[in-house]
N, C-alpha and C. Protein backbone atom coordinates (compact mmCIF):
# COMPACT_ATOMS: atom_id res chain seq x y z
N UNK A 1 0.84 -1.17 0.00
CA UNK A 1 0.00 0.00 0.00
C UNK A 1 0.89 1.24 0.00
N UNK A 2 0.45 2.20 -0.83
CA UNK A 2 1.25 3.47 -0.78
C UNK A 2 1.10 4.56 0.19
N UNK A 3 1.91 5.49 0.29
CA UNK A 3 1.61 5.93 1.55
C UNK A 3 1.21 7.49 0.80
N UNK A 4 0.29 8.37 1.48
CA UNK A 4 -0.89 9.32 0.76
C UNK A 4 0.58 10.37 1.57
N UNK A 5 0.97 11.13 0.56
CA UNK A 5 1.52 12.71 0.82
C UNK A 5 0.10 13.70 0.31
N UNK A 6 0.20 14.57 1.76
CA UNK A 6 -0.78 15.62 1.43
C UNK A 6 0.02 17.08 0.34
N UNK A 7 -0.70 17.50 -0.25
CA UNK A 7 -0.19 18.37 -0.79
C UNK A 7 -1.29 19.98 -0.44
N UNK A 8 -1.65 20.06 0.67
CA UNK A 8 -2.09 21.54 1.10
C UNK A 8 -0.88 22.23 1.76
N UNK A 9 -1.08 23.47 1.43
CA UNK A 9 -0.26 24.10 1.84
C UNK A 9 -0.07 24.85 3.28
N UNK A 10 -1.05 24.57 3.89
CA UNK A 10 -0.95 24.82 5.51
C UNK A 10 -0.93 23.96 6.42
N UNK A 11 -0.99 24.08 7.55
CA UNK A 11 -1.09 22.62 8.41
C UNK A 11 -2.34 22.45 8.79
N UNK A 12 -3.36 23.70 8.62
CA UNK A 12 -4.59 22.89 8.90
C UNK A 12 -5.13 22.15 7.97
N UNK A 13 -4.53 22.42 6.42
CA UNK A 13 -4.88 21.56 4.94
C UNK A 13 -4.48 20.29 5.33
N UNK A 14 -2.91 20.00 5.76
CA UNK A 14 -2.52 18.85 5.62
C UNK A 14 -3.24 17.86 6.59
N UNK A 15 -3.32 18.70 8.04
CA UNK A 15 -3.96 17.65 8.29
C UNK A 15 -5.24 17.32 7.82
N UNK A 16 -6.04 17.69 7.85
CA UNK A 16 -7.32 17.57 7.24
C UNK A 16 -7.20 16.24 5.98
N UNK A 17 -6.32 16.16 5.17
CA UNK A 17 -5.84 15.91 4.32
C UNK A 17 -5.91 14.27 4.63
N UNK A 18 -4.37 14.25 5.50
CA UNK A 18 -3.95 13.14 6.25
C UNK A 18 -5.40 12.30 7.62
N UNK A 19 -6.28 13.32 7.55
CA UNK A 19 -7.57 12.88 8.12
C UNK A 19 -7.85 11.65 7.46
N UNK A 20 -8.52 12.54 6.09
CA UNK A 20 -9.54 11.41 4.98
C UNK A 20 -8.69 10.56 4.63
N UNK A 21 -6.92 10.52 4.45
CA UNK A 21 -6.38 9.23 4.06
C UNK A 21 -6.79 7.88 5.24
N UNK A 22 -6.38 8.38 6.44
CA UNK A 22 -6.25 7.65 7.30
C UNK A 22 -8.15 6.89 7.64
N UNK A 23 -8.88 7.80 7.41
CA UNK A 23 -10.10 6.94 7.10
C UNK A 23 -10.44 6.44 6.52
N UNK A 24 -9.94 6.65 5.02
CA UNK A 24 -10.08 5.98 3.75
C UNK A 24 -9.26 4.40 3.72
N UNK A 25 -8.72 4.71 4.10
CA UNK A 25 -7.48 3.22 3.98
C UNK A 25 -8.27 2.37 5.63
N UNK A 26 -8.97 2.86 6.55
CA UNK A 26 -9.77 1.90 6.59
C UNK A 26 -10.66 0.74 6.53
N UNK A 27 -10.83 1.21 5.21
CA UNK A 27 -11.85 0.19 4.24
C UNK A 27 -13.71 0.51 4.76
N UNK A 28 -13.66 0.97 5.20
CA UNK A 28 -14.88 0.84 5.72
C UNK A 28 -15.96 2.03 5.23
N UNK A 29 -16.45 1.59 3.61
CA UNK A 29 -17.13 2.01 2.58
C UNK A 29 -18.33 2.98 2.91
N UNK A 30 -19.03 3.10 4.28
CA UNK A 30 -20.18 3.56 4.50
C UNK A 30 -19.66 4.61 5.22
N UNK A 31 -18.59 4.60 5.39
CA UNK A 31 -17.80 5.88 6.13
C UNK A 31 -16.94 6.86 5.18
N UNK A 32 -16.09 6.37 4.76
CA UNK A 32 -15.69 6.91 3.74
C UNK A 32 -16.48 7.60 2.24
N UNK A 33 -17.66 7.28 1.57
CA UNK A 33 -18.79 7.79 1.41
C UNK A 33 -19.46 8.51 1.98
N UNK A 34 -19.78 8.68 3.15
CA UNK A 34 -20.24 9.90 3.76
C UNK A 34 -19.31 11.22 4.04
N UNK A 35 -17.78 10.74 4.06
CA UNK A 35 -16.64 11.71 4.20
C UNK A 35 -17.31 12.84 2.56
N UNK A 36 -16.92 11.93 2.02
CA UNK A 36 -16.68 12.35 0.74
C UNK A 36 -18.73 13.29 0.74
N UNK A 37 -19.24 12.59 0.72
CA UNK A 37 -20.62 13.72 0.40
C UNK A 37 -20.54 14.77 1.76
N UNK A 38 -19.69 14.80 2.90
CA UNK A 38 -19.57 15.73 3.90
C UNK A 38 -18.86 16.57 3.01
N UNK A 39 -17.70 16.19 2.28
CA UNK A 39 -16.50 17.32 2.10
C UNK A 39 -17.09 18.15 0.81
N UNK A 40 -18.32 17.01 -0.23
CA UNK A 40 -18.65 18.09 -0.97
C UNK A 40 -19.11 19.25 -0.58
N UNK A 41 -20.02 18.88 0.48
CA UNK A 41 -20.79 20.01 0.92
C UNK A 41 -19.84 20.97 1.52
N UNK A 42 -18.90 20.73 1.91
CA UNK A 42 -17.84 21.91 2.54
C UNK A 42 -17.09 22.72 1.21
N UNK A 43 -16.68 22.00 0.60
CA UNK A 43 -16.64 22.37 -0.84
C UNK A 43 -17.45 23.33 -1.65
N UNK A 44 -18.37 22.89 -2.00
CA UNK A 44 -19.66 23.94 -2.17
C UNK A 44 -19.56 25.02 -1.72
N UNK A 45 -19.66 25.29 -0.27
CA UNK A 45 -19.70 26.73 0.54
C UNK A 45 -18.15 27.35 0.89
N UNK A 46 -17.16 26.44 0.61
CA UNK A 46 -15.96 27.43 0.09
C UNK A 46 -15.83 27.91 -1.11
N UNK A 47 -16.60 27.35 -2.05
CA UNK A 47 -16.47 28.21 -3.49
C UNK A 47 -17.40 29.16 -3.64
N UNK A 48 -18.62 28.81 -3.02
CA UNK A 48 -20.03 29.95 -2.84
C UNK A 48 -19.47 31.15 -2.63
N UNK A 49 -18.97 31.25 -1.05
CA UNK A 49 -18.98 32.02 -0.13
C UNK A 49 -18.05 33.20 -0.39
N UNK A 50 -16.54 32.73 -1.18
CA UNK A 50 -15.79 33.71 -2.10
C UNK A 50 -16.32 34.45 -3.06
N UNK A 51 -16.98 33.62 -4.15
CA UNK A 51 -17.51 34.07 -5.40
C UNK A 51 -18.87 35.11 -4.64
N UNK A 52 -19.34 34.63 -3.88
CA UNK A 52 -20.19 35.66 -3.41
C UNK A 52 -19.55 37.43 -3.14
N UNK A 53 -18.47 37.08 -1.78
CA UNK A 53 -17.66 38.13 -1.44
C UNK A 53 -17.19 39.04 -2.46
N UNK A 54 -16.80 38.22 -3.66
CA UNK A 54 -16.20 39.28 -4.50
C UNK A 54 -17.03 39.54 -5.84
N UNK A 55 -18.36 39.62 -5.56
CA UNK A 55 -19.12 40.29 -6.43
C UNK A 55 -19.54 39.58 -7.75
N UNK A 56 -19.14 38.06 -8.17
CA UNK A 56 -19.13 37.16 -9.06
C UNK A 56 -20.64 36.90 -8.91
N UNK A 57 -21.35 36.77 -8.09
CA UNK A 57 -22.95 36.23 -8.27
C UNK A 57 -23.79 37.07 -8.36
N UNK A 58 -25.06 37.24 -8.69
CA UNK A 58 -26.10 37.91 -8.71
C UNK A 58 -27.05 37.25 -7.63
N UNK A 59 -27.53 38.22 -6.68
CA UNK A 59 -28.48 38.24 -5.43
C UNK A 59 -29.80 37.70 -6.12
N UNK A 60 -29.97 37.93 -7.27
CA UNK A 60 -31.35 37.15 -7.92
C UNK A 60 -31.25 35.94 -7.66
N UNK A 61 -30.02 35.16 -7.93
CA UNK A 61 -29.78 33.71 -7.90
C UNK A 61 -29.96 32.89 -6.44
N UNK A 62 -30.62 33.48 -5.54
CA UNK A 62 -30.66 33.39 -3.87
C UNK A 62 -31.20 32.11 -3.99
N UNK A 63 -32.50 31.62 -4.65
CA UNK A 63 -33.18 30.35 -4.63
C UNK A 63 -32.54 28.77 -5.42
N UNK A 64 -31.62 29.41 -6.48
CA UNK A 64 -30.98 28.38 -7.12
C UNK A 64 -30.06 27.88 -6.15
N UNK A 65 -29.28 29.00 -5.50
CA UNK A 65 -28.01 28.53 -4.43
C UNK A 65 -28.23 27.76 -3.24
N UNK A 66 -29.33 28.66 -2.52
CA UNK A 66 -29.96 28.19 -1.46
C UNK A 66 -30.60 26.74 -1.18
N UNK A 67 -31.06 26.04 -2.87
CA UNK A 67 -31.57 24.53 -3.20
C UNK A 67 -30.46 24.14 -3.19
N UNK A 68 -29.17 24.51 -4.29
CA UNK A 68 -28.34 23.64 -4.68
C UNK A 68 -27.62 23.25 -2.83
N UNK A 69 -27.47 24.09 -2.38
CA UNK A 69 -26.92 23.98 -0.95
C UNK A 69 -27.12 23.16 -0.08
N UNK A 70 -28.63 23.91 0.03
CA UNK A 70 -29.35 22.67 0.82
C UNK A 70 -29.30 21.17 0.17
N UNK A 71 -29.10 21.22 -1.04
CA UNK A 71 -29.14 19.75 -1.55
C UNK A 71 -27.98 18.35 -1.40
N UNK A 72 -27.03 19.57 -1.17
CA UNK A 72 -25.62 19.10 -1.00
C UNK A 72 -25.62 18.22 0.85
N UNK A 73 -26.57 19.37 1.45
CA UNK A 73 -26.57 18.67 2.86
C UNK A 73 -27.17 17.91 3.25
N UNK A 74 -28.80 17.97 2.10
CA UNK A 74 -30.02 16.99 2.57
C UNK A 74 -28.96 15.29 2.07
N UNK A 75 -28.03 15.32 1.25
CA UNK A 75 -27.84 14.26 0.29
C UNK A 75 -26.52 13.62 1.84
N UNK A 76 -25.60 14.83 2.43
CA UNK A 76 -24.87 13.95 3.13
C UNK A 76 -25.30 13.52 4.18
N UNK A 77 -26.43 14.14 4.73
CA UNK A 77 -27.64 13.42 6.25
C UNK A 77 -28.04 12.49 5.53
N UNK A 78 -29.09 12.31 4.27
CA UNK A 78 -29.06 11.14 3.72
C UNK A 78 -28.43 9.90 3.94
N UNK A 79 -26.86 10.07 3.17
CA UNK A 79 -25.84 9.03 3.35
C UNK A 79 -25.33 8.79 4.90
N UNK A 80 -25.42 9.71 5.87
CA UNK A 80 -25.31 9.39 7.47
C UNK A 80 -26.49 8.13 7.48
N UNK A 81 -27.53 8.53 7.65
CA UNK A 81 -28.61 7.95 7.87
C UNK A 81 -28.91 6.82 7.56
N UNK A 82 -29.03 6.52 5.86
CA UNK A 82 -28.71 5.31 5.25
C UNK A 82 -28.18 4.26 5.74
N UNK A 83 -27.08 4.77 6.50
CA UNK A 83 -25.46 3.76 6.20
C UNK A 83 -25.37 3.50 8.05
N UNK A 84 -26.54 3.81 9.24
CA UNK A 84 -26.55 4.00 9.93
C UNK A 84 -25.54 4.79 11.40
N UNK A 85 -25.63 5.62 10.22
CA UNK A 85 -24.57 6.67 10.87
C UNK A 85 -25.14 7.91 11.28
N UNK A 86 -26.63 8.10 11.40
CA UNK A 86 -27.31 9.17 11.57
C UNK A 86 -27.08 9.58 13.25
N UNK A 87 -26.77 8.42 14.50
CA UNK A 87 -26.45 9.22 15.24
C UNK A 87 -24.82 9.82 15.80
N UNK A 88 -23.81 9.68 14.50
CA UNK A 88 -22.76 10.11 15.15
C UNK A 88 -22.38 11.65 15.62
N UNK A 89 -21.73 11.88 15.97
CA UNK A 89 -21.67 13.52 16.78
C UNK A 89 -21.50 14.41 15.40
N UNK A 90 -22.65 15.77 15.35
CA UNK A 90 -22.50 16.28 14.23
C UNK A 90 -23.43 16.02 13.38
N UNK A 91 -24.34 14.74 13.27
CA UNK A 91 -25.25 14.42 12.39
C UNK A 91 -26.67 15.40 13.30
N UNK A 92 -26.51 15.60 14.52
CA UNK A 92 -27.88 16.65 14.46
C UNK A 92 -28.01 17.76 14.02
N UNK A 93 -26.63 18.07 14.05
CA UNK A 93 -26.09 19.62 13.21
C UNK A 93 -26.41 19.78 11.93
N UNK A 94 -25.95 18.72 11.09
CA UNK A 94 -26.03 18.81 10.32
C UNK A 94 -27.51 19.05 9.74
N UNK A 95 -28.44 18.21 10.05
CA UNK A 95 -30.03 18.18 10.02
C UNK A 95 -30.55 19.78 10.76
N UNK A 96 -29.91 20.19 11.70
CA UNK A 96 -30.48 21.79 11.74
C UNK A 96 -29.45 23.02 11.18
N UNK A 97 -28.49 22.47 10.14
CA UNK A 97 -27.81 22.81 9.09
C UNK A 97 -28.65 22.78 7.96
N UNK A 98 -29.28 22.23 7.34
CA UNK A 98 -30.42 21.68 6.46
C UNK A 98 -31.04 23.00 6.55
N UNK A 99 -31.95 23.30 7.80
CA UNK A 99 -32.67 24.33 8.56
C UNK A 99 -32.29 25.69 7.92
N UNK A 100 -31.21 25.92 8.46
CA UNK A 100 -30.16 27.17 8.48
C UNK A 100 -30.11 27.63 6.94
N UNK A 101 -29.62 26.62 6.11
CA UNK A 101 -29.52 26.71 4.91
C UNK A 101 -30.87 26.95 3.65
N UNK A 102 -31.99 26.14 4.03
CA UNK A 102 -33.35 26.83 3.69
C UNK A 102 -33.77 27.69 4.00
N UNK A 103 -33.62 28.31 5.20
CA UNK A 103 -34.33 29.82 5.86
C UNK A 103 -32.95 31.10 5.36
N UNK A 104 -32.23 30.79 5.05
CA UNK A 104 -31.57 32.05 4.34
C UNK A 104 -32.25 32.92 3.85
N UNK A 105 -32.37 34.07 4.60
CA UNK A 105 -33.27 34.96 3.37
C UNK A 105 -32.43 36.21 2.55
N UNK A 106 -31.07 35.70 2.31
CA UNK A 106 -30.43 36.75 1.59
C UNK A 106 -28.97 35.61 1.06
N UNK A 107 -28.01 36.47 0.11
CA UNK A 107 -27.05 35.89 -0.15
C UNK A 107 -25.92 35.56 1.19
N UNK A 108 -25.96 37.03 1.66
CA UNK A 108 -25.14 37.36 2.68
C UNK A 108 -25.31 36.47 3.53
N UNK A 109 -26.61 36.22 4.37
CA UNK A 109 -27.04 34.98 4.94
C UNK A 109 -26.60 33.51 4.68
N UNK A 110 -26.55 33.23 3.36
CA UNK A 110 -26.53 32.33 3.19
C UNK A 110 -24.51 31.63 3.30
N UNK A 111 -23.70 32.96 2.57
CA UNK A 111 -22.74 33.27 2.85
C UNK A 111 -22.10 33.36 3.61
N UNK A 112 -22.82 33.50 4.94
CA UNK A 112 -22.13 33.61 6.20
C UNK A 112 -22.19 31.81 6.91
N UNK A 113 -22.79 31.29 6.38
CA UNK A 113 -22.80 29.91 6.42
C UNK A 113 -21.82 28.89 6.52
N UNK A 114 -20.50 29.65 5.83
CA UNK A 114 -19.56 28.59 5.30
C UNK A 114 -19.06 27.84 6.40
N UNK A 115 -18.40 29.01 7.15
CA UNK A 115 -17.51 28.73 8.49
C UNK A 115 -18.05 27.33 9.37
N UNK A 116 -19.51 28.09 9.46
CA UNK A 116 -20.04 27.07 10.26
C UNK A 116 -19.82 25.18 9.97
N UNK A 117 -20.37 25.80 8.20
CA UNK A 117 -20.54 24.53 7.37
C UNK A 117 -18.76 23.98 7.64
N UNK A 118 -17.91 24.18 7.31
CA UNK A 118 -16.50 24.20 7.43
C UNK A 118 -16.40 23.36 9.09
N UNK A 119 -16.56 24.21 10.19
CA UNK A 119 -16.47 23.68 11.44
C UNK A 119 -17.08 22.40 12.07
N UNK A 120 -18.38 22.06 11.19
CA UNK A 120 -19.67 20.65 11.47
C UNK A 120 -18.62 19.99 10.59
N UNK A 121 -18.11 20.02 9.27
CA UNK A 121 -16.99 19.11 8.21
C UNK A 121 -16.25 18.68 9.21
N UNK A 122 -15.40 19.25 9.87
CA UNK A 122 -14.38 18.82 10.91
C UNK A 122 -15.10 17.48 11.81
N UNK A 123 -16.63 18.47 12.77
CA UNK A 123 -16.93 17.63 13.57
C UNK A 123 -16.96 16.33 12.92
N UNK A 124 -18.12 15.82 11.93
CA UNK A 124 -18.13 14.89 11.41
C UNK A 124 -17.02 14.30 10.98
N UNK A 125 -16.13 14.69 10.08
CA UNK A 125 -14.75 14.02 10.32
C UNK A 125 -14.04 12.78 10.89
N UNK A 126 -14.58 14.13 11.98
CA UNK A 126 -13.71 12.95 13.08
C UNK A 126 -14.46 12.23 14.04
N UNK A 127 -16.04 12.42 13.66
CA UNK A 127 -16.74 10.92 13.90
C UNK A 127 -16.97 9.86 13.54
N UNK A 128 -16.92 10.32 12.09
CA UNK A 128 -16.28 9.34 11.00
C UNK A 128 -15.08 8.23 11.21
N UNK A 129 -14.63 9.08 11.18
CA UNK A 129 -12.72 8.41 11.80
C UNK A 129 -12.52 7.64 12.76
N UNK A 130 -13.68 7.99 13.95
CA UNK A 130 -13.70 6.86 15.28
C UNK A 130 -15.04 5.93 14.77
N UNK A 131 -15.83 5.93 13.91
CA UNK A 131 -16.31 5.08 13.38
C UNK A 131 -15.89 4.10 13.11
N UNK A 132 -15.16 4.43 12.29
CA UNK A 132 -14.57 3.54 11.13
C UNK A 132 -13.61 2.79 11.68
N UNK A 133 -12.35 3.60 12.83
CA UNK A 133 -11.80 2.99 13.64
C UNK A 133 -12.35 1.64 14.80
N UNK A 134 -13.57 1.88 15.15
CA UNK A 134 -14.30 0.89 16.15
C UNK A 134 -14.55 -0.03 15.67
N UNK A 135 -15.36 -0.18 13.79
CA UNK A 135 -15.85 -0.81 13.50
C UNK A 135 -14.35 -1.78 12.75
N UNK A 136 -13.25 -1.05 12.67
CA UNK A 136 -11.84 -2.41 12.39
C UNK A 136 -11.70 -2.90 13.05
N UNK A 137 -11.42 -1.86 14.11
CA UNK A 137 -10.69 -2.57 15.66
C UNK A 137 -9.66 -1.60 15.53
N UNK A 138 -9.40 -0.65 14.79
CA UNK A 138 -8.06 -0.10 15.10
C UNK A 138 -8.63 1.40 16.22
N UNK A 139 -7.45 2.13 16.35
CA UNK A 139 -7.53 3.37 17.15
C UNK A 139 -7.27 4.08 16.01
N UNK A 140 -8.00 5.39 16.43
CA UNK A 140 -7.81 6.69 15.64
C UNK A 140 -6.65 7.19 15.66
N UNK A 141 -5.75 7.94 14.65
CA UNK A 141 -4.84 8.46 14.78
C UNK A 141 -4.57 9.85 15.44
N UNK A 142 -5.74 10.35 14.93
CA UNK A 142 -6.27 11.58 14.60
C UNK A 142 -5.60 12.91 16.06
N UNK A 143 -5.74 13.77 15.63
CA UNK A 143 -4.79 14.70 17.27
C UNK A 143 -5.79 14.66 18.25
């Protein structure tokens, strides 16, 4: 097996980075799938939330963003849920994340979202990670 070099350029990238390897090489498919529809959604609202800031979107577009958003989160509670992972730490957040993200009633609103969205990515993360860890038998690496 090869060993995953992160290539972010800070240390909160790398680790983050060295997170999803170390869960991924787990094996444990219902976890690692939910990483991945968590990180889109973090994804999403780091590209939103810029392009917003610097004047790239139009405030008309409030309802397209606000679905596509919410869709990104209804889809990774989904895959929690599914895969019976709906009660790990972070999955209630996420579901009154859902909330947060439909009742936006502006861009700015919706924009100011990211961080949060960004900070629940983490939580889940690293519930993920002791998931996935319990269900091998191994220990988390994680700090």
């Amino acid at each position: 097996m090869r060993e995953f070099r992160p290539g972010a350029d800070s240390a909160h990238g790398r680790e983050e980075e060295l997170q999803w390897a170390r869960l991924l090489s787990m094996g444990d498919a219902a976890c690692g799938v939910a990483l991945v529809f968590v990180q889109k959604l973090c994804t999403a609202f780091h590209e939103f939330a810029p392009a917003w800031e610097q004047g790239a979107l139009s405030a008309g577009h409030l309802a397209y963003f606000r679905g596509r958003l919410a869709g990104r989160a209804v889809r990774a509670l989904a895959t929690l849920r599914n895969n019976g992972l709906g009660a790990i730490d972070g999955a209630a957040q996420l579901e009154a994340m859902v909330g947060a993200i439909e009742a936006a009633a502006t861009m700015e609103e919706l924009a100011a979202l990211a961080e949060a969205v960004h900070a629940l990515g983490h939580t889940l993360s690293e519930a993920l990670e002791r998931e996935a860890a319990a269900r091998s038998g191994r220990v988390p690496a994680g700090p």
